[in-house]
N, C-alpha and C. Protein backbone atom coordinates (compact mmCIF):
# COMPACT_ATOMS: atom_id res chain seq x y z
N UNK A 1 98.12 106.39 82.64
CA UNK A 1 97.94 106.63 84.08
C UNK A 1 96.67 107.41 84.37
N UNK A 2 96.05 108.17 83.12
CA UNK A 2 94.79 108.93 83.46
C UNK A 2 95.10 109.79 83.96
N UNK A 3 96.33 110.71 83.88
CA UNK A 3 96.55 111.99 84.86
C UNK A 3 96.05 112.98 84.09
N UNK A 4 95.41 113.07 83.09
CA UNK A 4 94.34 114.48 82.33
C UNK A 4 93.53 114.01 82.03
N UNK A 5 92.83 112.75 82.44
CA UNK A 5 91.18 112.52 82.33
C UNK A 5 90.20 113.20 83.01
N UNK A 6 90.89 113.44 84.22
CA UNK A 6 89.96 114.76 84.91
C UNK A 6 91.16 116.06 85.08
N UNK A 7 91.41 116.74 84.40
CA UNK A 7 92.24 117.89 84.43
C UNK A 7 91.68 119.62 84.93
N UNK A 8 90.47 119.21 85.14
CA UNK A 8 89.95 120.31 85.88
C UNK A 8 89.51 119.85 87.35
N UNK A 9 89.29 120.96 88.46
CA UNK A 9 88.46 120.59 89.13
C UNK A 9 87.27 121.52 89.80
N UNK A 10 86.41 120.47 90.09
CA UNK A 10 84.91 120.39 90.43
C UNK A 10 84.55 121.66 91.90
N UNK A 11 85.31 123.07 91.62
CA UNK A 11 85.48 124.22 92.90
C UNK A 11 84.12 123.44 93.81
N UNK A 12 82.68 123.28 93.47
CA UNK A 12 81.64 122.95 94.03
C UNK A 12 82.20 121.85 95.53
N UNK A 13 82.76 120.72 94.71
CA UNK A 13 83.26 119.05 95.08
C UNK A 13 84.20 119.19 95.98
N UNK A 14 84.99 120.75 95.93
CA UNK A 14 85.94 120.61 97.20
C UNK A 14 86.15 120.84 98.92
N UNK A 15 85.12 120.92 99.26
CA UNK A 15 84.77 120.83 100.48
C UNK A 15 84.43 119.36 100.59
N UNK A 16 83.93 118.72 99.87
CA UNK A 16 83.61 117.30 100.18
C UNK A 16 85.23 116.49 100.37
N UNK A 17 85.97 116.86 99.67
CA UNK A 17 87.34 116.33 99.57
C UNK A 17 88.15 116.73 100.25
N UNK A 18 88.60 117.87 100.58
CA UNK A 18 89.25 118.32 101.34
C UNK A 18 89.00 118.60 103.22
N UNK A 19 87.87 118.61 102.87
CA UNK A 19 87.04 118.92 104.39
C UNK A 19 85.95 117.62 105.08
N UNK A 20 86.58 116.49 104.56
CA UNK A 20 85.78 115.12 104.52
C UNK A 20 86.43 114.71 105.98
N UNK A 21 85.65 113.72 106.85
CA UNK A 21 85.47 113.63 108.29
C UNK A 21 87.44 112.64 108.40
N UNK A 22 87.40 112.26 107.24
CA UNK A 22 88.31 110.96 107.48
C UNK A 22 89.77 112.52 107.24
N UNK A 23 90.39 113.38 106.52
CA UNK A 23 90.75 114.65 106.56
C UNK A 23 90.89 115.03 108.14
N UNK A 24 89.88 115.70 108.43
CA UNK A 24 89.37 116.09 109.90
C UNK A 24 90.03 115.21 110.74
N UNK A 25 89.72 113.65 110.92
CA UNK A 25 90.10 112.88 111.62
C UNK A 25 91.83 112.84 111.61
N UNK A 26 92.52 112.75 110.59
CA UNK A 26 93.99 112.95 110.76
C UNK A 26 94.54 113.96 111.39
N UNK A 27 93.76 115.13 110.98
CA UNK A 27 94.43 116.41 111.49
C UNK A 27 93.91 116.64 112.87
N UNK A 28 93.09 115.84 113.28
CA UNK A 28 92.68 115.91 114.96
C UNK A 28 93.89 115.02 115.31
N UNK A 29 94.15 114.05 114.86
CA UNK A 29 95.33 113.38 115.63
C UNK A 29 96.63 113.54 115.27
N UNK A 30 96.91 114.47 114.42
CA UNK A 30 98.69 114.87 114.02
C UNK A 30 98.37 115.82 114.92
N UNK A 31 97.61 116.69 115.68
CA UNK A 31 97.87 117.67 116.33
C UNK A 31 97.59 117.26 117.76
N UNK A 32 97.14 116.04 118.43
CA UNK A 32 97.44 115.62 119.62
C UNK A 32 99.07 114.92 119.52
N UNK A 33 99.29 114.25 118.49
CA UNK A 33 100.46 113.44 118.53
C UNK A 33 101.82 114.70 118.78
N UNK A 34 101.33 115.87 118.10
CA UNK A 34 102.61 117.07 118.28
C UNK A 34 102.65 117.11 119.63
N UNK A 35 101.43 117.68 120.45
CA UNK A 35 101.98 117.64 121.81
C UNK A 35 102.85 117.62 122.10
N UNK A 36 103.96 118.51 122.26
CA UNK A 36 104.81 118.42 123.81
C UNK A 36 104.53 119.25 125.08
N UNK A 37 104.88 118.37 125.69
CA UNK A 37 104.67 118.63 127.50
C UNK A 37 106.21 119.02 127.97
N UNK A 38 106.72 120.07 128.39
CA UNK A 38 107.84 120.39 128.90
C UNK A 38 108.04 120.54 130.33
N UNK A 39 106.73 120.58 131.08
CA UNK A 39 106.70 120.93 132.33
C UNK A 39 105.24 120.66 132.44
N UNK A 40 105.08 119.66 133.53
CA UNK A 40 103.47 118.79 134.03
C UNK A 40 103.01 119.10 135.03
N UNK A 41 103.39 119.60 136.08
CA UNK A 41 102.71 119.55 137.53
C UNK A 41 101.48 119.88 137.46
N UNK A 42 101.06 119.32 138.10
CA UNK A 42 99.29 119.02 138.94
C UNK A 42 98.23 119.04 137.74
N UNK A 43 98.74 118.14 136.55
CA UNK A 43 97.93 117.64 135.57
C UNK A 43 97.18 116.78 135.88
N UNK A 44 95.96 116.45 135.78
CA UNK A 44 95.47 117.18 135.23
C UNK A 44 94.33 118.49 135.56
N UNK A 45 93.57 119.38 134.75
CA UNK A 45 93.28 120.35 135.79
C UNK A 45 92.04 119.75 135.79
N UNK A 46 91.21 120.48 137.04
CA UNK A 46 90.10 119.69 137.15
C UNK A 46 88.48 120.61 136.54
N UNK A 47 87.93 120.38 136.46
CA UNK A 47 86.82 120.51 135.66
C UNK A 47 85.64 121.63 136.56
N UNK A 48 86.34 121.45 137.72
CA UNK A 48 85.23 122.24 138.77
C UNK A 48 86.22 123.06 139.17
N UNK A 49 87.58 123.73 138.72
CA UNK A 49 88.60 124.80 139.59
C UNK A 49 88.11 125.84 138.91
N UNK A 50 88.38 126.71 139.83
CA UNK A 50 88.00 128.37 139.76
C UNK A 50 89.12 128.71 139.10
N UNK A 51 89.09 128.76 137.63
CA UNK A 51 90.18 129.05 136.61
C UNK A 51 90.21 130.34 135.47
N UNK A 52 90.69 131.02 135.53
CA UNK A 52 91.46 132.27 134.85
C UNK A 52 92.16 131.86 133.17
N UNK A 53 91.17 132.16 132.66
CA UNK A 53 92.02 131.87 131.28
C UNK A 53 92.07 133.08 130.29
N UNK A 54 93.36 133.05 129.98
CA UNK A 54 94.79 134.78 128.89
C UNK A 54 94.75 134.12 127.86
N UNK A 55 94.07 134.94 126.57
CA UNK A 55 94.33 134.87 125.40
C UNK A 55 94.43 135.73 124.82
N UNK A 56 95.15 136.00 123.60
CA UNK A 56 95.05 137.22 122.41
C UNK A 56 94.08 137.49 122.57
N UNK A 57 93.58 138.82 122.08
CA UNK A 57 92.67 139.02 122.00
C UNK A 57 91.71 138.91 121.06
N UNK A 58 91.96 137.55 119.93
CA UNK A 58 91.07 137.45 118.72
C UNK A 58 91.34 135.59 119.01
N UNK A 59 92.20 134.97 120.45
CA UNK A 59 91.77 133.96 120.26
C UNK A 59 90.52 133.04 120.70
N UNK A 60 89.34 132.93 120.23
CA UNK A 60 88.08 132.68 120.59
C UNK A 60 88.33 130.79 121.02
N UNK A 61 88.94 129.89 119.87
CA UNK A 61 89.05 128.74 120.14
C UNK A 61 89.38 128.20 121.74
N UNK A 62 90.38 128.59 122.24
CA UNK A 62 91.24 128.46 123.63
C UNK A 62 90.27 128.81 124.48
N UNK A 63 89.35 129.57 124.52
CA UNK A 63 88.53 130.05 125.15
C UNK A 63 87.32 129.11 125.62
N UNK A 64 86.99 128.77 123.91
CA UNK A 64 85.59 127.83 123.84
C UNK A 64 86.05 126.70 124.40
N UNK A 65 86.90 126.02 123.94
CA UNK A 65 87.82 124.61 124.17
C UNK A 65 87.83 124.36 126.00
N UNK A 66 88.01 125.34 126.98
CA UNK A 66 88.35 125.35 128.30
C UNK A 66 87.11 125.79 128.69
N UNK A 67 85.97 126.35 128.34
CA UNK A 67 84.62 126.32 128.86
C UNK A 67 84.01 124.99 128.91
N UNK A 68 84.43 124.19 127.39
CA UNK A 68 83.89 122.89 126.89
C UNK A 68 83.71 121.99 128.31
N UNK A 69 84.84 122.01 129.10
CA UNK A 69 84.96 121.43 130.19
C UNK A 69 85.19 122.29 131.45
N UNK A 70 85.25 123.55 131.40
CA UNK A 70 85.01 124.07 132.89
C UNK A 70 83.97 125.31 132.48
N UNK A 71 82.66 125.58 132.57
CA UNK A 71 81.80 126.38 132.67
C UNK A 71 82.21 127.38 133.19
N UNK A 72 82.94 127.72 134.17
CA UNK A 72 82.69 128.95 134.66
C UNK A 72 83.87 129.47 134.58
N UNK A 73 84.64 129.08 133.79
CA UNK A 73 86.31 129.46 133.61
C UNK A 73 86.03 130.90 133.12
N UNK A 74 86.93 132.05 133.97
CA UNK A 74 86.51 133.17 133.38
C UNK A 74 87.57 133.31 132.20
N UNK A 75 87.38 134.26 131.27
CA UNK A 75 88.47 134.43 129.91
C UNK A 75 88.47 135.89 130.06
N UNK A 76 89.57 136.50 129.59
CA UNK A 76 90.51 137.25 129.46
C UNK A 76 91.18 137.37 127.90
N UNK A 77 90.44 138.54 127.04
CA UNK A 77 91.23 138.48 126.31
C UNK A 77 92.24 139.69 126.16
N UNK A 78 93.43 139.52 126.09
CA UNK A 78 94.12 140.93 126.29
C UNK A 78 94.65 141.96 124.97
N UNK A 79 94.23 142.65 125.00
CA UNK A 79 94.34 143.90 123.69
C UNK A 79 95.15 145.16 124.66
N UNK A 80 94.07 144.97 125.56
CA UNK A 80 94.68 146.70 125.94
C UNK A 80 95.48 146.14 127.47
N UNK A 81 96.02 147.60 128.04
CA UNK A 81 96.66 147.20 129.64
C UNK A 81 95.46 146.91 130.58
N UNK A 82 94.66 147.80 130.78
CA UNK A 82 93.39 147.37 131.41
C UNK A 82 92.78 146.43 131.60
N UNK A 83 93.07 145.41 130.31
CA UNK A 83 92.11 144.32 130.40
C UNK A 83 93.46 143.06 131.38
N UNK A 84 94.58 143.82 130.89
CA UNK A 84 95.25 143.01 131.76
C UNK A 84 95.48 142.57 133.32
N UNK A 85 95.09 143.77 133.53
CA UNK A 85 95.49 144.28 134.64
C UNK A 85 93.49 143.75 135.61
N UNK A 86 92.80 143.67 134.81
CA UNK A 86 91.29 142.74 135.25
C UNK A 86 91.95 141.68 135.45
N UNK A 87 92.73 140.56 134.58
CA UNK A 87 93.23 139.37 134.48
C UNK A 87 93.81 139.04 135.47
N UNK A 88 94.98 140.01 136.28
CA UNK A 88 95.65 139.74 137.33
C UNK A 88 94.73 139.79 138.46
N UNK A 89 93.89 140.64 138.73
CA UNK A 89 92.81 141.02 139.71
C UNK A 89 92.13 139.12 139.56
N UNK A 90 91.72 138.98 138.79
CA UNK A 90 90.94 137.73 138.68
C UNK A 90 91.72 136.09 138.92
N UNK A 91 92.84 136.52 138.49
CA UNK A 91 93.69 135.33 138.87
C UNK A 91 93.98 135.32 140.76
N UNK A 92 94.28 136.20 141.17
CA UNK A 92 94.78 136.37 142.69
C UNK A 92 93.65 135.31 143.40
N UNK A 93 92.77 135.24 143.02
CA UNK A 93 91.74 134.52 143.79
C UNK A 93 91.56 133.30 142.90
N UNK A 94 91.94 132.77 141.77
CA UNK A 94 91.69 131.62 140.84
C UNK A 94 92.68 130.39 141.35
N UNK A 95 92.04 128.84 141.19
CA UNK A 95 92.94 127.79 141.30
C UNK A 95 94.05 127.59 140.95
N UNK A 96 93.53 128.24 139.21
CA UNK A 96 94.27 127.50 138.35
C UNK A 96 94.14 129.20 137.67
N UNK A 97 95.27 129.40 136.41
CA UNK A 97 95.35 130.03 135.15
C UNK A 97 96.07 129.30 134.37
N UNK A 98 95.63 129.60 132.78
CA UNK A 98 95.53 128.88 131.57
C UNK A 98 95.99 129.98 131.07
N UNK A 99 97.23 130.35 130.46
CA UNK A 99 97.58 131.58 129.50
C UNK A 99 97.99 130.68 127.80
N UNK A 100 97.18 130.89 127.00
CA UNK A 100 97.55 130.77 125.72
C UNK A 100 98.39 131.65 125.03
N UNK A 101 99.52 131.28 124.51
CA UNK A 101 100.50 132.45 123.88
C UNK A 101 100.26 131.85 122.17
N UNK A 102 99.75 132.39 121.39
CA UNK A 102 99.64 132.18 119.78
C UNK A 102 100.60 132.83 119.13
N UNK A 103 101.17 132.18 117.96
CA UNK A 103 101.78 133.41 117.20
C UNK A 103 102.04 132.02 115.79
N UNK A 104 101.46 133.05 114.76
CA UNK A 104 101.68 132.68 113.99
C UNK A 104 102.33 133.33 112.37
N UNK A 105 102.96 132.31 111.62
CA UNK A 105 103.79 132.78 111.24
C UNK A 105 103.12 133.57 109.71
N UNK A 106 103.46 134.95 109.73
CA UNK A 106 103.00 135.76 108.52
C UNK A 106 104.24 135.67 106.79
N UNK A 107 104.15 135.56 105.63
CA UNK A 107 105.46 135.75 105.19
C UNK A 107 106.01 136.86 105.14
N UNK A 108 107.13 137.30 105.01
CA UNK A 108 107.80 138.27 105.22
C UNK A 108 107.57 139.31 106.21
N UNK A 109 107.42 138.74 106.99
CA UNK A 109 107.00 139.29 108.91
C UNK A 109 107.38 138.65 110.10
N UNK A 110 108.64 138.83 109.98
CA UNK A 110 109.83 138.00 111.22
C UNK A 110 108.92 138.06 112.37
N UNK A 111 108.57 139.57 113.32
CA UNK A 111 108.08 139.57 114.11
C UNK A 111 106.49 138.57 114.44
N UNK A 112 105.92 138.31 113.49
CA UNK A 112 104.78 137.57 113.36
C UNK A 112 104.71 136.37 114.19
N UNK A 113 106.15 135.83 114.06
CA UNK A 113 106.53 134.74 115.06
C UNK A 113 106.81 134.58 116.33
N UNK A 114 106.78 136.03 116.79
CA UNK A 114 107.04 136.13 118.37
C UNK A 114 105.62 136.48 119.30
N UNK A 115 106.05 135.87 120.49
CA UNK A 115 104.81 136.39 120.76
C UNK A 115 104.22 138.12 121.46
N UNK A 116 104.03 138.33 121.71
CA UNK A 116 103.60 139.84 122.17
C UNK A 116 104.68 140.14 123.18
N UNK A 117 105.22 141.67 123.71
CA UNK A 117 105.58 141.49 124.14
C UNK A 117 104.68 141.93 125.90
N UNK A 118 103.16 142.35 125.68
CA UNK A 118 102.33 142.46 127.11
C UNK A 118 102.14 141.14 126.83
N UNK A 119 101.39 140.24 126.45
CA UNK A 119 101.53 138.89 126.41
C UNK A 119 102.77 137.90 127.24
N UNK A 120 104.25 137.94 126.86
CA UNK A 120 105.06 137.63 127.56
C UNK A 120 105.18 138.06 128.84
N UNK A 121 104.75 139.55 129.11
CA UNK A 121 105.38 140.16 130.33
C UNK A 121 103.83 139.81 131.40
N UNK A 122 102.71 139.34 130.60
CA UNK A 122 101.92 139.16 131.46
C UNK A 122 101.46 138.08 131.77
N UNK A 123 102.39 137.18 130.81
CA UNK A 123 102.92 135.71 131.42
C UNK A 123 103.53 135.59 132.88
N UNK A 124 104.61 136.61 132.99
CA UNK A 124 105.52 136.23 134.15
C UNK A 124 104.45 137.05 135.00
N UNK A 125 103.73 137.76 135.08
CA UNK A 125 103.51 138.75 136.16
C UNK A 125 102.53 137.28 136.86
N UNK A 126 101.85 136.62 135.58
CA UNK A 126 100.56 135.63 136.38
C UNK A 126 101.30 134.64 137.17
N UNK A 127 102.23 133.94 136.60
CA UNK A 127 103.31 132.97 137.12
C UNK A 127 103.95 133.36 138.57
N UNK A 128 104.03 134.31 138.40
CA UNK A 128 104.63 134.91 140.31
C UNK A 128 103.40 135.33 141.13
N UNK A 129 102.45 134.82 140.58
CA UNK A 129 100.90 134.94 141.35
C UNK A 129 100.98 133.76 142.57
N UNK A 130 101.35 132.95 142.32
CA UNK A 130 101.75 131.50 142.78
C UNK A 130 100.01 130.68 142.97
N UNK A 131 99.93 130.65 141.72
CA UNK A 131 98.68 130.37 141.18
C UNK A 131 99.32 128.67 140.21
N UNK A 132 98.45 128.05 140.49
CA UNK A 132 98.90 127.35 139.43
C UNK A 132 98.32 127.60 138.03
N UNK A 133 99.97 127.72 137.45
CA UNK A 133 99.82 128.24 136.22
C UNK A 133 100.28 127.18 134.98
N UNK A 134 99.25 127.15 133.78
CA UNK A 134 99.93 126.42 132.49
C UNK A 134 100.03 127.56 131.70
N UNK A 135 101.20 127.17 130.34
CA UNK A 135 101.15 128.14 129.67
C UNK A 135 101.40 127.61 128.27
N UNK A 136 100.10 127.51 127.55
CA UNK A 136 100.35 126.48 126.39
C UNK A 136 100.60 127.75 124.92
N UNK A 137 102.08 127.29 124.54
CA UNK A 137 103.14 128.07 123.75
C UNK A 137 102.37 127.29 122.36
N UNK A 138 101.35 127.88 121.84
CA UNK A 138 100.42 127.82 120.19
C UNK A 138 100.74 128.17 119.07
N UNK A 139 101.68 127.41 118.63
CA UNK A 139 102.87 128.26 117.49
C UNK A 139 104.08 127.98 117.32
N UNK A 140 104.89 128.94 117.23
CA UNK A 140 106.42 129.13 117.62
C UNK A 140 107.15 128.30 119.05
N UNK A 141 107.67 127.35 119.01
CA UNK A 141 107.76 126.78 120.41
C UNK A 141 109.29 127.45 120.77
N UNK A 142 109.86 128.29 120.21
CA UNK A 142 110.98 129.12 120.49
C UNK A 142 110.34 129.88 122.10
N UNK A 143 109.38 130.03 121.58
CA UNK A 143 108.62 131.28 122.94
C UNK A 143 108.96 130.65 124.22
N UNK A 144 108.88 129.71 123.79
CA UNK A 144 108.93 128.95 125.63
C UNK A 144 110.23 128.81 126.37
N UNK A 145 110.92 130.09 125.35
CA UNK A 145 112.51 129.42 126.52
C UNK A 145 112.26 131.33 127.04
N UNK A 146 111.50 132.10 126.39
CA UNK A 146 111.58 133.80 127.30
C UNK A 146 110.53 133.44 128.69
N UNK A 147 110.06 132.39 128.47
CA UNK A 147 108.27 131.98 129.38
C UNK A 147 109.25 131.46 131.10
N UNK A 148 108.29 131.96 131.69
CA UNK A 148 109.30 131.56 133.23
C UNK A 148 108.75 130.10 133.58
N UNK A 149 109.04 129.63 134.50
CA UNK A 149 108.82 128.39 134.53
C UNK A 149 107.37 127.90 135.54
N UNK A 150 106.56 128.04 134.50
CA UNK A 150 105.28 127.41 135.06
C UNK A 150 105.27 126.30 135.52
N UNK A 151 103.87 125.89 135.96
CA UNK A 151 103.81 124.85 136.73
C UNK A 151 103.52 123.67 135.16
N UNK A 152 103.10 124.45 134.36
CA UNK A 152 102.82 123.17 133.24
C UNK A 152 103.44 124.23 132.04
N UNK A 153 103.82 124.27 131.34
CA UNK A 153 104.34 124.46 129.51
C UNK A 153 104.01 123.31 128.43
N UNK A 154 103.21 124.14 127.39
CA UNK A 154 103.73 122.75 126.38
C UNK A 154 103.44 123.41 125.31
N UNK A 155 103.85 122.73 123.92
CA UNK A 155 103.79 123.44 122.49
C UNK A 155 103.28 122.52 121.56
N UNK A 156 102.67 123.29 120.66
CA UNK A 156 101.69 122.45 119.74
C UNK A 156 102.12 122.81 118.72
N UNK A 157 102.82 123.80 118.28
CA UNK A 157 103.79 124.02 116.81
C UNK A 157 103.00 124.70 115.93
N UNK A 158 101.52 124.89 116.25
CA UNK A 158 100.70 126.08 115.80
C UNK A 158 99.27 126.16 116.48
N UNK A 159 98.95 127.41 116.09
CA UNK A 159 97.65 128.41 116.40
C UNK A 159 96.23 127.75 115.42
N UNK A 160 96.69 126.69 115.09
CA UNK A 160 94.93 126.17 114.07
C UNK A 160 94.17 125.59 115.04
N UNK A 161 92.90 125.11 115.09
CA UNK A 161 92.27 124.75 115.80
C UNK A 161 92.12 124.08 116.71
N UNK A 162 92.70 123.01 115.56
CA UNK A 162 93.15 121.66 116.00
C UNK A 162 94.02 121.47 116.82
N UNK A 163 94.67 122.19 116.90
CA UNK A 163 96.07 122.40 118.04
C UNK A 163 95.59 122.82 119.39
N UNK A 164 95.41 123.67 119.14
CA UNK A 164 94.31 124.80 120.50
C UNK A 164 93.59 123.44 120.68
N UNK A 165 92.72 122.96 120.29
CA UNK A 165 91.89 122.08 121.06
C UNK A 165 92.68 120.82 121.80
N UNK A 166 93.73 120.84 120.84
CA UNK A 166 95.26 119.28 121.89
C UNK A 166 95.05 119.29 123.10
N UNK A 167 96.13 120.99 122.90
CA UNK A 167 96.47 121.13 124.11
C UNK A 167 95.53 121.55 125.41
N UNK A 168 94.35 121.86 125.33
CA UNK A 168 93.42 121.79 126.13
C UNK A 168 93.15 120.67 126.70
N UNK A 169 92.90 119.84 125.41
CA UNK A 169 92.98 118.12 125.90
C UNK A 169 93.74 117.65 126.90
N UNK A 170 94.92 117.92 126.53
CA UNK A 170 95.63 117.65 127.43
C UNK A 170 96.02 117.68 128.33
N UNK A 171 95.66 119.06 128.95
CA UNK A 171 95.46 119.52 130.16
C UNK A 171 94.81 119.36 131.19
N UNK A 172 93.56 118.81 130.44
CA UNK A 172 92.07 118.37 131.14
C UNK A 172 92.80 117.07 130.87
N UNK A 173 93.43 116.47 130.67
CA UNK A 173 94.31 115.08 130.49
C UNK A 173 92.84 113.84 130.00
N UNK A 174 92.67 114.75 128.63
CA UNK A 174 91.87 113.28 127.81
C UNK A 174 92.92 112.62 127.24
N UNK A 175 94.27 112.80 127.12
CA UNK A 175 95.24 112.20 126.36
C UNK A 175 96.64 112.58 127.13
N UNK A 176 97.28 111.65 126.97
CA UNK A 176 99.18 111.71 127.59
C UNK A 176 99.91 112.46 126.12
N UNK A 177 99.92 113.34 126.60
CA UNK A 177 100.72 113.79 125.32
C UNK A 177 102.15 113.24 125.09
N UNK A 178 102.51 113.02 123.87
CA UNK A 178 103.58 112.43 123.53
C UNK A 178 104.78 112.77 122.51
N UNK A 179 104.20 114.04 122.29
CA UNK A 179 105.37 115.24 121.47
C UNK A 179 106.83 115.31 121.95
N UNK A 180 107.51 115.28 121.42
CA UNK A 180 108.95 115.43 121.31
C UNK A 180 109.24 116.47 120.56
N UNK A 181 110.50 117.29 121.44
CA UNK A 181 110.99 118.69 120.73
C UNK A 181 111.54 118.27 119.39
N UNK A 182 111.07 119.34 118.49
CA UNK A 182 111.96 118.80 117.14
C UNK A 182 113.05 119.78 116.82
N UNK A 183 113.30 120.84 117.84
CA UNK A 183 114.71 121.86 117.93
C UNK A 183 114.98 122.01 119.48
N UNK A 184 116.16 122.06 119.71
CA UNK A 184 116.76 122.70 120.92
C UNK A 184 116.39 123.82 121.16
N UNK A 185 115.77 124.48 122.74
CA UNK A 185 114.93 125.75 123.32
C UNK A 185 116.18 126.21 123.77
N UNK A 186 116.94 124.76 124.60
CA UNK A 186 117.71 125.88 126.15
C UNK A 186 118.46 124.29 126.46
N UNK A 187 119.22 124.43 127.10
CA UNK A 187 120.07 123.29 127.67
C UNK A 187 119.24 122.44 128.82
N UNK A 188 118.37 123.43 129.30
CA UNK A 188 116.64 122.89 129.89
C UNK A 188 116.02 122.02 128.93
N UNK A 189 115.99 122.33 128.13
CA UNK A 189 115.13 121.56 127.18
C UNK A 189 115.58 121.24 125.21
N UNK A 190 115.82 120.45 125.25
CA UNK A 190 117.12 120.11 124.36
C UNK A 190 115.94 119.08 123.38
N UNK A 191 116.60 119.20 121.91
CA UNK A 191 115.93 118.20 120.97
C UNK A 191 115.45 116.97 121.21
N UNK A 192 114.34 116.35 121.01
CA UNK A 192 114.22 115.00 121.83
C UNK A 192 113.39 115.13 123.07
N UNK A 193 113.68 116.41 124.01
CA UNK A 193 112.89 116.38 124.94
C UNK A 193 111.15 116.60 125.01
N UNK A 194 110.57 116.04 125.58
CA UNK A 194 109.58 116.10 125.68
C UNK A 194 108.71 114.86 127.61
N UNK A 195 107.97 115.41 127.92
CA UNK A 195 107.66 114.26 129.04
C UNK A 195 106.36 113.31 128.74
């Protein structure tokens, strides 16, 4: 079978193999195909709205990804209360807000999987802005049953790039997302569901 004709490998050769366009190309489309959409209204957003976009404060992708197509989208990354509390100031007058919730999973670090809890609470504060709000759940799609009910939700099942860039996609609606829940959230939203 030749399985120890090459028994070492070539550390140099592995970026060519592992990081090769046709690689890239799958994992751009297993992470649009995850997509789920739990909640759609006034998809898609438009490219010229005066939009407010909440991220961790180390997520740079979500950021770049929603400039890609709206220039003047302001970003928000939240670390401290202050910066939150700019975010709300900036949303009151915005079309649209875009809150990214990330969380990804550490080993032996339960909490790793949840998302923040100023993060959550400054989910709901933007959501009762009566702003239209999405709130794309980057990770853990458990999060989205504490998340109040935005005008759009959806989950990508993680925080890699490729994901973050989906669900942007999707929003800006280059693609119908077509993800289906693969666990039960809430009797709202049950295995199978997805729109």
């Amino acid at each position: 079978m030749g399985l120890f004709d090459g028994a070492t490998v070539d550390v140099d050769a592995v970026d060519d193999v592992v990081g090769c366009a046709e690689h890239r190309d799958i994992a751009k489309r297993v992470a649009r195909e995850a997509v789920t959409l739990l909640r759609g209204e006034g998809l898609p957003l438009a490219g010229d709205a005066k939009l407010v976009v909440v991220t961790g404060a180390e997520d740079d992708t979500l950021a770049q990804e929603v400039k890609k197509r709206n220039a003047n989208a302001q970003v928000f990354g939240i670390s401290e209360a202050g910066e939150a509390q700019q975010a709300i100031a900036a949303a009151r007058d915005a079309d649209g807000i875009v809150v990214g919730i990330a969380t990804s999973a550490r080993a032996y670090d339960e909490e790793s999987v949840q998302a923040t809890e100023r993060l959550l609470s400054l989910a709901h504060e933007l959501t009762a802005l009566g702003r239209h709000t999405s709130l794309l759940v980057l990770g853990n799609p458990y999060v989205a049953k504490d998340l109040p009910d935005a005008d759009v939700c959806l989950c990508t099942y993680s925080d890699c790039d490729d994901s973050t860039a989906a669900a942007v996609e999707a929003v800006f609606g280059e693609f119908a997302p077509s993800g289906k829940l693969p666990v039960t959230l809430s009797e709202k939203y049950p295995f199978g569901f997805g729109l």
